[in-house]
Protein backbone atom coordinates (compact mmCIF):
# COMPACT_ATOMS: atom_id res chain seq x y z
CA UNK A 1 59.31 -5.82 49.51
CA UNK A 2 59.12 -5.47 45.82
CA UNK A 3 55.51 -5.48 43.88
CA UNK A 4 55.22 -5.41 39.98
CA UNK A 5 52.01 -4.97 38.38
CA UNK A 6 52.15 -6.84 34.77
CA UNK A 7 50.21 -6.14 32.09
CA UNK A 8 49.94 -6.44 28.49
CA UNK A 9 50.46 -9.63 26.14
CA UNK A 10 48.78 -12.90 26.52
CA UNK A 11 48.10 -14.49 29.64
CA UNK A 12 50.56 -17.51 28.71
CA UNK A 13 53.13 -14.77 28.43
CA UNK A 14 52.51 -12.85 32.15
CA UNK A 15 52.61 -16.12 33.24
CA UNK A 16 56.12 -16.77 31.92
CA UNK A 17 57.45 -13.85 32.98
CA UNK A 18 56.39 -14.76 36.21
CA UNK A 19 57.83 -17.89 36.73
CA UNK A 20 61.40 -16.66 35.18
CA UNK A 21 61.37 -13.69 38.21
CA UNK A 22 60.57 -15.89 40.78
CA UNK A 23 63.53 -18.10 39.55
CA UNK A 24 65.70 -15.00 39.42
CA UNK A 25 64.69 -14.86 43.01
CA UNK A 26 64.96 -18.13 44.02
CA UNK A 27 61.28 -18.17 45.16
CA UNK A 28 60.61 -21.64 45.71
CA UNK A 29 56.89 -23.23 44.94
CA UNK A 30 55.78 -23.64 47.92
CA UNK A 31 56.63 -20.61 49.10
CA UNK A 32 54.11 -18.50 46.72
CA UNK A 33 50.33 -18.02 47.01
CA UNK A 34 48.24 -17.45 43.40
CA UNK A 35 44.90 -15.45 44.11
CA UNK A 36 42.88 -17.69 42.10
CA UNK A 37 39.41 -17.45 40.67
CA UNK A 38 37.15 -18.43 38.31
CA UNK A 39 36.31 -16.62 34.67
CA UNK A 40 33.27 -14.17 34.76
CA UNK A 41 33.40 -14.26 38.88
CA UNK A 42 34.64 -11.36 41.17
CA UNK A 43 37.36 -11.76 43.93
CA UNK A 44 35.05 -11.43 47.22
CA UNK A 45 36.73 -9.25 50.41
CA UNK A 46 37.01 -12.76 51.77
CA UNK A 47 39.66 -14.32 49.24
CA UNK A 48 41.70 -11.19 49.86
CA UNK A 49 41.32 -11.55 53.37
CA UNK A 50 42.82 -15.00 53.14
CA UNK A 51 45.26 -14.07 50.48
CA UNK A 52 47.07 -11.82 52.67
CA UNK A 53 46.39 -13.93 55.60
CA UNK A 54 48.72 -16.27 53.52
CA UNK A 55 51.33 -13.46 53.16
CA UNK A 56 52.01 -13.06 56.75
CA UNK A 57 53.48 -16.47 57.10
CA UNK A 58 57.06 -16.41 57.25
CA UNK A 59 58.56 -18.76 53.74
CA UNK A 60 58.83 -21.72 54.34
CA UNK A 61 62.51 -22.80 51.75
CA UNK A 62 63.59 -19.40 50.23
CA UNK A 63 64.09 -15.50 52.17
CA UNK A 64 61.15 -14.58 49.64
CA UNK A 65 57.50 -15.42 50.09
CA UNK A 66 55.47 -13.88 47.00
CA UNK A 67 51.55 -13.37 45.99
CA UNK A 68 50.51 -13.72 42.66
């Protein structure tokens, strides 16, 4: 298991760097989840609750399955 926390720079640019490592490691789309939520709202204990919900599941192309 590997976790990076990523900060600094613009947005645009975290989000790069993101999609280069999980390139690098041959993470495939469908096998990451993206916390999402909306500007000026707070992540609830339910969204994290399904978040990791979505992290148990085995991948479904690659060896890696990743959270953003």
């Amino acid at each position: 298991m590997h976790a990076f926390l990523i900060v600094g720079g613009t947005k645009e640019k975290r989000e790069e760097w993101v999609r280069k490592t999980l390139n690098e490691m041959n993470v495939s789309s469908f096998d990451y989840v993206k916390l999402m939520y909306e500007e000026g709202k707070q992540i609830g204990v339910t969204d994290v609750r399904s978040f990791i919900k979505h992290l148990i599941l085995a991948p479904s192309y690659g060896t890696f399955l990743a959270g953003i």
